[in-house]
Protein backbone atom coordinates (compact mmCIF):
# COMPACT_ATOMS: atom_id res chain seq x y z
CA UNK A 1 147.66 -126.95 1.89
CA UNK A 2 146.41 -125.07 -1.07
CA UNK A 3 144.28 -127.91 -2.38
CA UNK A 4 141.72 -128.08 1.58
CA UNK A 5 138.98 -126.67 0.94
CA UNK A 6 140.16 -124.41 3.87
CA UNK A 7 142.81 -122.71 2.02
CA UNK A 8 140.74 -122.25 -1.30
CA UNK A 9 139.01 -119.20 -2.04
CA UNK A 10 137.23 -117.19 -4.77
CA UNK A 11 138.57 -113.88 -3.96
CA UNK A 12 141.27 -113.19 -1.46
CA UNK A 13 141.80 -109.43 -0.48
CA UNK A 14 144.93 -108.52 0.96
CA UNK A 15 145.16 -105.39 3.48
CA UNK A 16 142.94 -104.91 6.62
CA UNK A 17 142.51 -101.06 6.36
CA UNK A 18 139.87 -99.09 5.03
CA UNK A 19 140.31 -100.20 1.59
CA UNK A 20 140.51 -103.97 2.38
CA UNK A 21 137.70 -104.31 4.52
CA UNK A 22 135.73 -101.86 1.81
CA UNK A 23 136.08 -104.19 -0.41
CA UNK A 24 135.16 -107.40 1.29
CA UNK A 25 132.18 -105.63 2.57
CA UNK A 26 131.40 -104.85 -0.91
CA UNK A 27 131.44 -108.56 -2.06
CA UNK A 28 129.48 -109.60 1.05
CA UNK A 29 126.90 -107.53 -0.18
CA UNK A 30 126.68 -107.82 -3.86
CA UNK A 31 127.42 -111.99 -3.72
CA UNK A 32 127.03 -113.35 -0.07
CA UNK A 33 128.11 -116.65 -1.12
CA UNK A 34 131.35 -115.60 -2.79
CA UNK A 35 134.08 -117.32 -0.60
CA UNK A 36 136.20 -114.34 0.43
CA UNK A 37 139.59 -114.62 2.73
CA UNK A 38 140.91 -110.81 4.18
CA UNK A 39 144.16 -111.74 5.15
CA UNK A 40 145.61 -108.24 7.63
CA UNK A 41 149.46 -107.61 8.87
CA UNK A 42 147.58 -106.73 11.89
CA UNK A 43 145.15 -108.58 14.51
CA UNK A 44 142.70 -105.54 14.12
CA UNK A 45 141.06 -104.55 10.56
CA UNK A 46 140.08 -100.70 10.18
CA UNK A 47 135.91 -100.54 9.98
CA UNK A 48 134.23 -97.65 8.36
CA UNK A 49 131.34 -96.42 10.68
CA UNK A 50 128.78 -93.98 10.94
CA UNK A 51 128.60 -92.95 6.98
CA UNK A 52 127.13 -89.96 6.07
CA UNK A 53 126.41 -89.42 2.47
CA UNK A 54 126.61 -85.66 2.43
CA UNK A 55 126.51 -84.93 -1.55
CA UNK A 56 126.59 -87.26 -4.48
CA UNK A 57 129.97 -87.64 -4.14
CA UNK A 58 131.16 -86.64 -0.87
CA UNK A 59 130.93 -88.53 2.27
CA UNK A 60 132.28 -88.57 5.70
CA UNK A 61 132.72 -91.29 8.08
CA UNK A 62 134.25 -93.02 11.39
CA UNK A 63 136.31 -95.39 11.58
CA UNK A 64 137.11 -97.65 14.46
CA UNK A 65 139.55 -100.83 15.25
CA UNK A 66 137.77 -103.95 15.13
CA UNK A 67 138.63 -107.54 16.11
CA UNK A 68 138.54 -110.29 12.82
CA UNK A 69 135.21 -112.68 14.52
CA UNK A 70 133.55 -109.17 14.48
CA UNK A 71 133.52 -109.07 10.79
CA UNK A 72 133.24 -112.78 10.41
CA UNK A 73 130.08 -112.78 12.66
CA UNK A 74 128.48 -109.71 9.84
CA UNK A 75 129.56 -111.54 6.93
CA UNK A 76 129.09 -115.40 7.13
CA UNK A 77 131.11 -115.64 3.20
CA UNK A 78 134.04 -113.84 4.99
CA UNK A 79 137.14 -115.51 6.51
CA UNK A 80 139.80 -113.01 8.09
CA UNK A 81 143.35 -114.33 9.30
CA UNK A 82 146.52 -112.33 10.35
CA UNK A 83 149.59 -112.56 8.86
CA UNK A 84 152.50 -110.93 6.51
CA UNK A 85 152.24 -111.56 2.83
CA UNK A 86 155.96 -112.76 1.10
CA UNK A 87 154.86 -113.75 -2.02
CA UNK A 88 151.72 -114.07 -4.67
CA UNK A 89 152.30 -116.25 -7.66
CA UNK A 90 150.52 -115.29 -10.27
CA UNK A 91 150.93 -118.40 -12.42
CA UNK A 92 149.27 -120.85 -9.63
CA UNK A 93 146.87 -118.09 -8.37
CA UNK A 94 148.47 -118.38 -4.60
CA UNK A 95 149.44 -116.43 -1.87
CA UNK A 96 152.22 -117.51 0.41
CA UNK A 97 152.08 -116.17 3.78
CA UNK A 98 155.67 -115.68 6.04
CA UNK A 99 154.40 -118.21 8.25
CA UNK A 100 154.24 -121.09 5.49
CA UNK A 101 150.71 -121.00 4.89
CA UNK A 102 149.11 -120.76 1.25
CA UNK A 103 145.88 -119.58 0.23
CA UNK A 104 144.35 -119.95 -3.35
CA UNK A 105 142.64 -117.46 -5.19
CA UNK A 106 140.60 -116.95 -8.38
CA UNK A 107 140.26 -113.30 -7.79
CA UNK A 108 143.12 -111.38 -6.11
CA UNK A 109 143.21 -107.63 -4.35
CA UNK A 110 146.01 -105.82 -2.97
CA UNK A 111 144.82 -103.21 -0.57
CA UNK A 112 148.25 -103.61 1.10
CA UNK A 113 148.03 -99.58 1.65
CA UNK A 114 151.52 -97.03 2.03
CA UNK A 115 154.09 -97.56 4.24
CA UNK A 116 155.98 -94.24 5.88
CA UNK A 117 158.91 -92.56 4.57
CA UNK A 118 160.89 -91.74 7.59
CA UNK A 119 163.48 -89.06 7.43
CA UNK A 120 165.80 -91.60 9.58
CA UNK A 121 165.65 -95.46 9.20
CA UNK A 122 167.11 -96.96 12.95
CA UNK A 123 167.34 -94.01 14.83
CA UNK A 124 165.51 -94.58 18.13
CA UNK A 125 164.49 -90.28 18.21
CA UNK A 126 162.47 -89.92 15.23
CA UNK A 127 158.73 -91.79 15.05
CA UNK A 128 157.37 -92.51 12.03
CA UNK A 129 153.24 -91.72 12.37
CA UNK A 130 151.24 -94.12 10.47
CA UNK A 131 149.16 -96.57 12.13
CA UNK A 132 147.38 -97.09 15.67
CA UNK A 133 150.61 -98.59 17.12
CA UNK A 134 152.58 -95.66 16.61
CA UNK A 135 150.25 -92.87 17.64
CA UNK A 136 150.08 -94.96 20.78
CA UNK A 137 154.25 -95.28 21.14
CA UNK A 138 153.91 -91.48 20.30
CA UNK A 139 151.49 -90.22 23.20
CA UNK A 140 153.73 -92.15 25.80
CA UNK A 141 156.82 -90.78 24.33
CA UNK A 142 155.11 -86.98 24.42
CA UNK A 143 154.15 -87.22 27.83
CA UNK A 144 157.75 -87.18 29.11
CA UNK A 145 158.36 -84.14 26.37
CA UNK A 146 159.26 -80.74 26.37
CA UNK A 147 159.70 -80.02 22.96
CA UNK A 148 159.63 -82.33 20.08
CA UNK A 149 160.37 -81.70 16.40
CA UNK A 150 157.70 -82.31 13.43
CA UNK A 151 158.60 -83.16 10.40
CA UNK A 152 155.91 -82.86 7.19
CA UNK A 153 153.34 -80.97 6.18
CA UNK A 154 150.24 -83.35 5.22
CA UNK A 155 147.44 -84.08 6.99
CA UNK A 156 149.00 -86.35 10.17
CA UNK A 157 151.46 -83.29 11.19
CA UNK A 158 148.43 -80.33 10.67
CA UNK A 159 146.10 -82.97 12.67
CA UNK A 160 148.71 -83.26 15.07
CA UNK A 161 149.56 -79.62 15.51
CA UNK A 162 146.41 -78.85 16.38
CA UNK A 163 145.82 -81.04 18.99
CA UNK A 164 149.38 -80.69 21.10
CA UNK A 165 149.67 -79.34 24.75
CA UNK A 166 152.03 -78.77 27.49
CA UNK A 167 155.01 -79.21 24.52
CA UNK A 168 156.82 -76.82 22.29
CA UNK A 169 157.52 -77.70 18.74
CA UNK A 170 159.44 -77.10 15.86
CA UNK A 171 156.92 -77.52 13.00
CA UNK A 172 159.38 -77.93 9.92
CA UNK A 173 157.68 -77.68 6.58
CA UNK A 174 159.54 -78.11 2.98
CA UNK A 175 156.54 -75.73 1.15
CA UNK A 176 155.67 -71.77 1.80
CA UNK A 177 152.49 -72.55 3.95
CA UNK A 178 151.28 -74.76 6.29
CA UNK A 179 149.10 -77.68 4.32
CA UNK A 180 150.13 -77.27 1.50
CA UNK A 181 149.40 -80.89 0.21
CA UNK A 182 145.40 -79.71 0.54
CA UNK A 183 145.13 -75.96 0.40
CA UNK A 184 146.82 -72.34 -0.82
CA UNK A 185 148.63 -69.79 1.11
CA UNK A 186 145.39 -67.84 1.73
CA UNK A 187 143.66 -70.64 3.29
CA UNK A 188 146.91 -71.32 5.37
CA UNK A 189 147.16 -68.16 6.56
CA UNK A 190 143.23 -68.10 7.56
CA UNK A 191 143.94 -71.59 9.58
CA UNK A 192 147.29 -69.86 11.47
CA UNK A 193 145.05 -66.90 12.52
CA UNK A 194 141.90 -68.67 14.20
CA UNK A 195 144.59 -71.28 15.01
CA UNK A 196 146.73 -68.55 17.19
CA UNK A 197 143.14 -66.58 18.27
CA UNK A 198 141.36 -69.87 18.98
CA UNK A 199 140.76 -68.70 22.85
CA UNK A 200 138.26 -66.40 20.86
CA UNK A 201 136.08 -68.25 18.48
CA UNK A 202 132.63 -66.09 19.27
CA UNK A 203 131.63 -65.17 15.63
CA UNK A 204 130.24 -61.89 16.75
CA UNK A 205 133.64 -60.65 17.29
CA UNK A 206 134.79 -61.71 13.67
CA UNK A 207 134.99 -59.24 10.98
CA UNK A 208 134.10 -60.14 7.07
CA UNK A 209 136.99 -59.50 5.03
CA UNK A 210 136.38 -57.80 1.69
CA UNK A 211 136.40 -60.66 -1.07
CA UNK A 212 138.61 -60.39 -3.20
CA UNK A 213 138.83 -61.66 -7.55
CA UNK A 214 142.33 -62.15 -9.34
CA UNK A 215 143.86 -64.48 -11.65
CA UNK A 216 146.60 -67.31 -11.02
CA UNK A 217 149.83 -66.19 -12.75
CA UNK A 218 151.22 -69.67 -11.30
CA UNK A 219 150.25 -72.80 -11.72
CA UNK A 220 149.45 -75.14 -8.67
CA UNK A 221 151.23 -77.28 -7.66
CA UNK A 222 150.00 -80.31 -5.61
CA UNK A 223 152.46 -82.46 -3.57
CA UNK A 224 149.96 -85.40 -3.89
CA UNK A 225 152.94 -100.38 8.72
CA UNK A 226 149.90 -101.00 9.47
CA UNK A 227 146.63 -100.02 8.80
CA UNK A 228 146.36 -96.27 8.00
CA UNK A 229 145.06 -94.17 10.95
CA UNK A 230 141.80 -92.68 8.48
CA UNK A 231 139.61 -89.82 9.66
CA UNK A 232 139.71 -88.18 12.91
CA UNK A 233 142.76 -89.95 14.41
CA UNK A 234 143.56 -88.07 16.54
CA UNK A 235 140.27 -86.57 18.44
CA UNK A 236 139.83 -87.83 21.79
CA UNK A 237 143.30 -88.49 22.49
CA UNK A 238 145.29 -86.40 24.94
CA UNK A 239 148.84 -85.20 23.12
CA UNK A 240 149.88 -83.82 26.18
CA UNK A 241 153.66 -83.01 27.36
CA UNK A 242 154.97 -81.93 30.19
CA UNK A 243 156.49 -78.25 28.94
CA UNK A 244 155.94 -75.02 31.36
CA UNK A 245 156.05 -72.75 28.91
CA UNK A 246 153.90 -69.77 29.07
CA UNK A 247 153.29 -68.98 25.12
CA UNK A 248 149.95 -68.97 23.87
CA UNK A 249 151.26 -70.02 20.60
CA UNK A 250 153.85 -72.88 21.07
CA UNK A 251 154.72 -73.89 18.01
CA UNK A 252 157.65 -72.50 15.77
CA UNK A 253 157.36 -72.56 12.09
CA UNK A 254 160.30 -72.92 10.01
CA UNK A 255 158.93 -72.58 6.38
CA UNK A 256 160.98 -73.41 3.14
CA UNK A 257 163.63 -75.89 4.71
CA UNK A 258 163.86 -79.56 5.31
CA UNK A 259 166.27 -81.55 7.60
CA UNK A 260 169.97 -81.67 6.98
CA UNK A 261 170.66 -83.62 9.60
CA UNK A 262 170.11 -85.68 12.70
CA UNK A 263 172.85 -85.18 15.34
CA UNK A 264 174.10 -86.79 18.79
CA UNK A 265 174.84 -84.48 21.47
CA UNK A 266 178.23 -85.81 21.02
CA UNK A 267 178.15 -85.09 17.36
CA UNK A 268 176.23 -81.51 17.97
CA UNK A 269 179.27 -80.36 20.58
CA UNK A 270 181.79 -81.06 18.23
CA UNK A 271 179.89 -79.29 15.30
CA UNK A 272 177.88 -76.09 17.09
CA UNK A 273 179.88 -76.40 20.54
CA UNK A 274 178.43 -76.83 24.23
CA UNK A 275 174.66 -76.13 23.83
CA UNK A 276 173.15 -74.05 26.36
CA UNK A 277 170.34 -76.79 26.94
CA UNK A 278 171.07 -80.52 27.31
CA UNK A 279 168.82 -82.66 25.08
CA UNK A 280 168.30 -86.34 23.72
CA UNK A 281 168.84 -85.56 19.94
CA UNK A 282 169.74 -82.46 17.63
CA UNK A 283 168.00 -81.33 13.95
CA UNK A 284 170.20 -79.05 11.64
CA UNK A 285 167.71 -78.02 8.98
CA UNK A 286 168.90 -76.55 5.55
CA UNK A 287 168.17 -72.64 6.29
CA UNK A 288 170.80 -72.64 8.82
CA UNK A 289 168.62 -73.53 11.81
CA UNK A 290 169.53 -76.09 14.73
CA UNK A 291 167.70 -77.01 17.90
CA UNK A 292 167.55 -79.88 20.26
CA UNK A 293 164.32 -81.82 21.42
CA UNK A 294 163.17 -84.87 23.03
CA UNK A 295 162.54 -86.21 20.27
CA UNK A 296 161.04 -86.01 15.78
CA UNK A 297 158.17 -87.20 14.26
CA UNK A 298 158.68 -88.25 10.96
CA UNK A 299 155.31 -87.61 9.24
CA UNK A 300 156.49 -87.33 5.67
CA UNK A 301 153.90 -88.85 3.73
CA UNK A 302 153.92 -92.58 2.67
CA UNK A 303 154.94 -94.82 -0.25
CA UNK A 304 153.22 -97.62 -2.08
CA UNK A 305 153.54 -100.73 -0.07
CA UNK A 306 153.97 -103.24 -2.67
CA UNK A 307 157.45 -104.76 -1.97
CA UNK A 308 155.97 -108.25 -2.03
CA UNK A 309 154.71 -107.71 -5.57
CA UNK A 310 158.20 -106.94 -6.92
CA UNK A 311 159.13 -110.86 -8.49
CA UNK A 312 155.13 -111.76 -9.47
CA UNK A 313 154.18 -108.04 -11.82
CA UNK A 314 156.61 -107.06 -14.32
CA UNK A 315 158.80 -104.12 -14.44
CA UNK A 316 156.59 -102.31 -16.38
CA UNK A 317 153.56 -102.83 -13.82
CA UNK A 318 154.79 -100.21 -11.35
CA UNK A 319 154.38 -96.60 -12.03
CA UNK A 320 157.13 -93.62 -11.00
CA UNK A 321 155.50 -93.15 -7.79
CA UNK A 322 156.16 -96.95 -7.08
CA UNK A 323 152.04 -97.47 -7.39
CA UNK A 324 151.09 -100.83 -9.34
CA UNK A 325 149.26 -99.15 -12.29
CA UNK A 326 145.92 -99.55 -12.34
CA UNK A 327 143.39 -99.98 -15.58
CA UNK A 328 139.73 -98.50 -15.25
CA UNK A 329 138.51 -102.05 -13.98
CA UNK A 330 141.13 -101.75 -11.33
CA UNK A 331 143.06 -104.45 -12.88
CA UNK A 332 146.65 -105.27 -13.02
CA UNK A 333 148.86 -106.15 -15.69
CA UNK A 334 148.70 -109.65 -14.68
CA UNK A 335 145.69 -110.84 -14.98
CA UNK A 336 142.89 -111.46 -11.91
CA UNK A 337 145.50 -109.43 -9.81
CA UNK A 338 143.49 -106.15 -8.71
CA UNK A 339 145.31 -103.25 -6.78
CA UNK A 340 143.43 -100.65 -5.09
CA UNK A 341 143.84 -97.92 -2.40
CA UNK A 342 147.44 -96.27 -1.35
CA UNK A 343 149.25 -99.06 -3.31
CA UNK A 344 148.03 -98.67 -6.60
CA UNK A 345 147.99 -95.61 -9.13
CA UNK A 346 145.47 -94.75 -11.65
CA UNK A 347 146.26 -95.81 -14.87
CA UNK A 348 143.31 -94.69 -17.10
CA UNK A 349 142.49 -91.21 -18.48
CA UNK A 350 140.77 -89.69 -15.71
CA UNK A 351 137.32 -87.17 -15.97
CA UNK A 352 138.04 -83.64 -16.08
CA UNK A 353 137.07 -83.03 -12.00
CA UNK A 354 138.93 -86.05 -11.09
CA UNK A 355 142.76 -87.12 -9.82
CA UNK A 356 144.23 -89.57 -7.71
CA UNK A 357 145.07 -88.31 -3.88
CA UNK A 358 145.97 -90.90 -1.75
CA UNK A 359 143.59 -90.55 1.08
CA UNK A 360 141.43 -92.20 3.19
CA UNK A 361 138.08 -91.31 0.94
CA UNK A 362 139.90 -92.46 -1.99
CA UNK A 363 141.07 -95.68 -0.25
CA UNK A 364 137.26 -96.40 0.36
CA UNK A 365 136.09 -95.62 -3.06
CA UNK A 366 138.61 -97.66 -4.88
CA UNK A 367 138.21 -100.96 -1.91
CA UNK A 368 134.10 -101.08 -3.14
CA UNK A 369 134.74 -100.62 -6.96
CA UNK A 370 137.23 -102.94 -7.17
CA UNK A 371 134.70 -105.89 -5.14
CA UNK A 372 132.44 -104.86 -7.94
CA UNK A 373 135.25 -105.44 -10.74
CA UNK A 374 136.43 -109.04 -9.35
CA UNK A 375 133.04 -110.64 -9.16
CA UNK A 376 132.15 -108.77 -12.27
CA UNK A 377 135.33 -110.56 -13.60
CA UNK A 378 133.87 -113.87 -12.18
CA UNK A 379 130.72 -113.66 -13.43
CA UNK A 380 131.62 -112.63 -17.04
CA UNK A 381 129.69 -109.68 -16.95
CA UNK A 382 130.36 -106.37 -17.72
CA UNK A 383 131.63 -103.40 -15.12
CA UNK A 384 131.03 -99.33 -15.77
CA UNK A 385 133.16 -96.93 -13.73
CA UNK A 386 131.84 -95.75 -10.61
CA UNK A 387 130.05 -92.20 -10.56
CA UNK A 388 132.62 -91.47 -7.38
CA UNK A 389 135.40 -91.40 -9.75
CA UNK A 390 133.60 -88.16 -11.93
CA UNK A 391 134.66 -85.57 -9.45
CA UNK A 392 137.14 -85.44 -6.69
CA UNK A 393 135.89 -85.15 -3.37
CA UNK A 394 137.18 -84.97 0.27
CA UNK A 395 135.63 -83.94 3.65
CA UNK A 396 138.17 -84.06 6.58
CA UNK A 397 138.90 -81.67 9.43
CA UNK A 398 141.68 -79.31 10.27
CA UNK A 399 142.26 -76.68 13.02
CA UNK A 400 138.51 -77.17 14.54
CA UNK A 401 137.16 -76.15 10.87
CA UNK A 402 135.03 -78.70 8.56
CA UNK A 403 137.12 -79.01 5.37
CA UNK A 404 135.52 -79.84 2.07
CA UNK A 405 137.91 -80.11 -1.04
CA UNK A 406 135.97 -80.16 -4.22
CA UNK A 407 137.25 -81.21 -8.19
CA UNK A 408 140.29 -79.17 -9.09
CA UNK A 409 140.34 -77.44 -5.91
CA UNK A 410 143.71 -75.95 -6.63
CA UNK A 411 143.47 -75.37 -9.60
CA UNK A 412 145.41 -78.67 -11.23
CA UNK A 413 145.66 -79.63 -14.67
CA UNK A 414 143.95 -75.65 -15.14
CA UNK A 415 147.68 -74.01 -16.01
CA UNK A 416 148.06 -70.80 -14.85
CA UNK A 417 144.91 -68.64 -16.34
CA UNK A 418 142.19 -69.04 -14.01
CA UNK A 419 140.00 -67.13 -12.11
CA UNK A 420 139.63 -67.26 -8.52
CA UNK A 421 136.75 -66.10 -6.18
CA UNK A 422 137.44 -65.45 -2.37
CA UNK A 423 135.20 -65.39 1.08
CA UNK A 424 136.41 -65.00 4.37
CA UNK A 425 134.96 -64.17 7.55
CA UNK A 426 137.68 -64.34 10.14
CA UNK A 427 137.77 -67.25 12.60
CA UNK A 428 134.03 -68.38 10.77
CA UNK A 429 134.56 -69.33 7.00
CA UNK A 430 137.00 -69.24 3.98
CA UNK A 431 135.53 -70.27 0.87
CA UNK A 432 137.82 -70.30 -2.82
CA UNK A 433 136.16 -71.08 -6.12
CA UNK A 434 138.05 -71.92 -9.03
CA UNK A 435 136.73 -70.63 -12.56
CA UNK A 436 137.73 -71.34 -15.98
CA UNK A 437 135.66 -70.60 -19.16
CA UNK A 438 132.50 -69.15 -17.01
CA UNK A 439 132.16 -72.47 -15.05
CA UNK A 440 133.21 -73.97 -11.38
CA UNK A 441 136.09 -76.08 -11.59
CA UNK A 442 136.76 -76.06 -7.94
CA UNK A 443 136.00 -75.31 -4.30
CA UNK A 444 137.86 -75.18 -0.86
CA UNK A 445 135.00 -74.81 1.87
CA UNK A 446 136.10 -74.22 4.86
CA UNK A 447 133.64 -74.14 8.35
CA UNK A 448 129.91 -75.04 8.06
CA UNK A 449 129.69 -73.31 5.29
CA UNK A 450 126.03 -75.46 3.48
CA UNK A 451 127.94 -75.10 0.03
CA UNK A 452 129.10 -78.37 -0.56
CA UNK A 453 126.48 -79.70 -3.03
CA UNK A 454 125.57 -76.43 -4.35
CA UNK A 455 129.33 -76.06 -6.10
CA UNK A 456 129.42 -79.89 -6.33
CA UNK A 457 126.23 -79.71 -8.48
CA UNK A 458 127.58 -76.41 -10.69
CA UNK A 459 131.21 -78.30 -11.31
CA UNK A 460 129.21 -81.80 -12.62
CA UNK A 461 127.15 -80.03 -14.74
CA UNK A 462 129.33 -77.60 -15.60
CA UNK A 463 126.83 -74.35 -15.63
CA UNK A 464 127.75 -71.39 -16.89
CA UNK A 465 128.07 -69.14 -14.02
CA UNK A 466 129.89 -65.76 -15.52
CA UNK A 467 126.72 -63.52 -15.71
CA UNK A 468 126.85 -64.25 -11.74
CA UNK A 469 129.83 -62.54 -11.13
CA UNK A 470 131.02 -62.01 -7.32
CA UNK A 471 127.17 -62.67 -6.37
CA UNK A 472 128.16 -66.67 -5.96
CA UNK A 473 129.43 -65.85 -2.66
CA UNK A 474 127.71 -63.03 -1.81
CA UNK A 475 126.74 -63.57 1.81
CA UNK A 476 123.39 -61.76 1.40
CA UNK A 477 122.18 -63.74 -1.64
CA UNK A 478 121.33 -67.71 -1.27
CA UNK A 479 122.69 -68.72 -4.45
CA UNK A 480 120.74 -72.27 -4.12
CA UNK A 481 117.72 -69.69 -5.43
CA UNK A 482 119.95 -69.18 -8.90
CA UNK A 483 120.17 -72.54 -9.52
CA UNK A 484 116.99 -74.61 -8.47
């Protein structure tokens, strides 16, 4: 079958989410006559839609579920088909599909994504959150709910959170504050308070908090199947249960602890005794705590999804977070085998404003650079790293607030002596700088705060901002007038 004309292609990407279909939309454009196959796990691909280039580096965009003659019909050099990938072999340039059919390549990408890491394999009470399919299982499982426990603290569970009603929930969190995968205690704290106020969002009534300067003693640390759900999952859907409660605030933190265990009613009599309550399943967490719900969400983070590659890449190909490694052309250790997205890991020194996150933004950037990479690979010309990859930057959306995550926004890879600058208007804006040696390493902008290319342009070009002082968020002064 691999020698039909049918089954041979010039590039074959692997992965219909954002990354995959990024980066057959990226050879469409730059070669329309490259033969391209997309071969997806699942009959929909994930389309980005409605891009808005809001800085240099920063962008923001829909995505929506689209059927494979949708993207055929846009790209004539594109074939899509559905199915699960077993093997590659690297020596023949094939992929071998579980259904027996083989597809040739010149060119390979795996955008094959992360799968979830679920706190219990098998056990019909906890849902794993990770694709279209399971948000769907999830809002019919929630509307018979009273309480339900969630497990994680990335961006799914704070999405989720946020958008609950009609349910209690136990919202069980290994770190010190809420989000900590994307921002500090102080932001955390500003997201709990317009979060539990958020009957009251008039900014009249909010009062500007004195900002406030200190250094970091400590340094930060960053807790970096289908097609992953991307940006703005979760608006429009309605996560309703079917709870009475009267509390304003239903949700019950439980900070500092993970789950010890999942329990039976049988097995939770025989341990704690006759509970007062009857429910489905039972969550002993490690400070102590146990409950009973309907039932857990497991939304843990994910893992490289690269179990296929295990017999074609060596060892040695795999990095310790279970990533392929990545060179600065994308590239594999076997040759004309490209990994990009959620199942590969940056191999090459990075720029100073720069690290490897595995979102959705990311996932994008990597899908288009590494089209350009293969057919730069084809062609026999040379490839220079995109400008994207210069400074890290992320626009998503949590608690109602715009979010915009700029360069070392924690202060990562800075140690522990830097300098931090603080605005907050309750219920309005909370904006962090990071400073080192006199210049922006970092920013956390939260609400429509305008600042997003002001800081993005002061980090790239890394301006000396010291004689400045607390005047670069002084909410009198326009500080674009500093630095036209």
């Amino acid at each position: 079958m691999a020698d039909s004309d049918e089954s041979n292609f010039e590039c074959v990407v692997i992965g219909g989410g954002i990354c995959g279909v990024s980066c057959i939309e990226t050879i469409s454009i730059l070669s329309p006559l490259c033969k391209t196959l997309l071969i997806s796990g699942s009959p929909l691909v994930k389309v980005a839609t409605g891009v808005r280039q809001l800085t240099k580096t920063l962008e923001e965009f829909d995505v929506e579920e689209r059927a494979f003659d949708w993207v055929e019909s846009r790209n004539a050099n594109i074939r899509v088909v559905s199915g699960q990938v077993t093997t590659v072999d690297s020596e023949k340039h094939v992929v071998h599909l579980a259904d027996g059919r083989i597809f040739s390549y010149k060119m390979l990408c795996v955008c094959s994504g992360g799968k979830p890491k679920v706190i219990a394999e098998n056990n019909p009470f906890v849902l794993a959150i990770r694709d279209t399919e399971t948000v769907q299982e999830f809002v019919r499982k929630l509307a018979d709910a009273k309480r339900i426990a969630i497990i994680g603290n990335g961006g799914i569970a704070t999405e989720m959170v946020w958008e609950l009603e009609g349910v209690d929930a136990v919202w069980v969190i290994k770190d010190s504050s809420i989000s900590a995968a994307f921002v500090d205690a102080g932001a955390a704290e500003f997201f709990l308070d317009s979060w539990k106020n958020r009957k009251d969002k008039h900014p009249a009534t909010c009062v500007q908090l004195k900002r406030i300067k200190y250094t970091n003693n400590d340094a930060a640390k960053i807790t970096p199947f289908g097609s992953a759900l991307g940006p703005d999952w979760a608006t429009g859907l309605l996560m309703k249960g079917k709870s009475d409660h009267s509390s304003d605030f239903p949700i019950q933190l439980e900070l500092n602890c993970e789950v010890k265990r999942i329990l039976t009613p049988k097995e939770y009599a025989a341990v704690f005794g006759t509970p007062t309550e009857s429910w489905p399943v039972y969550v002993e967490l490690t400070n102590g705590k146990h409950f009973g719900c309907d039932f857990i969400v497991s939304a843990t983070g994910v893992t490289p999804n690269v179990d296929f590659l295990q017999k074609t890449l060596p060892a040695g190909a795999f990095a310790v977070d279970g990533g392929v490694t990545v060179d600065d052309c994308m590239e594999s250790m076997v040759k004309d085998i490209f990994v990009a997205g959620d199942a590969c890991t940056a191999g090459w020194p990075f720029s100073p404003h720069w690290f490897q996150m595995r979102l959705w933004t990311q996932a994008r950037q990597m899908g288009a650079y590494a089209a350009k990479c293969m057919l730069a690979k084809l062609n026999q010309e040379p490839i220079t790293m995109d400008f994207t990859f210069e400074l890290f930057a992320h626009a998503t959306k949590f608690f109602g607030f715009k979010v915009i995550l700029l360069s070392l926004f924690n202060g990562q890879r800075l140690g522990s002596d830097y300098e931090v600058l603080l605005r907050m208007t309750k219920g309005v804006e909370f904006i962090k700088l990071i400073l080192k040696d006199g210049a922006v390493q970092g920013a956390v902008l939260i609400g429509e705060t305008d600042l997003e290319e002001t800081f993005e342009n002061l980090i790239l070009n890394g301006t000396d901002v010291s004689a400045y002082g607390e005047d670069l968020l002084n909410p009198d002064i326009d500080i674009d007038d500093y630095f036209d």
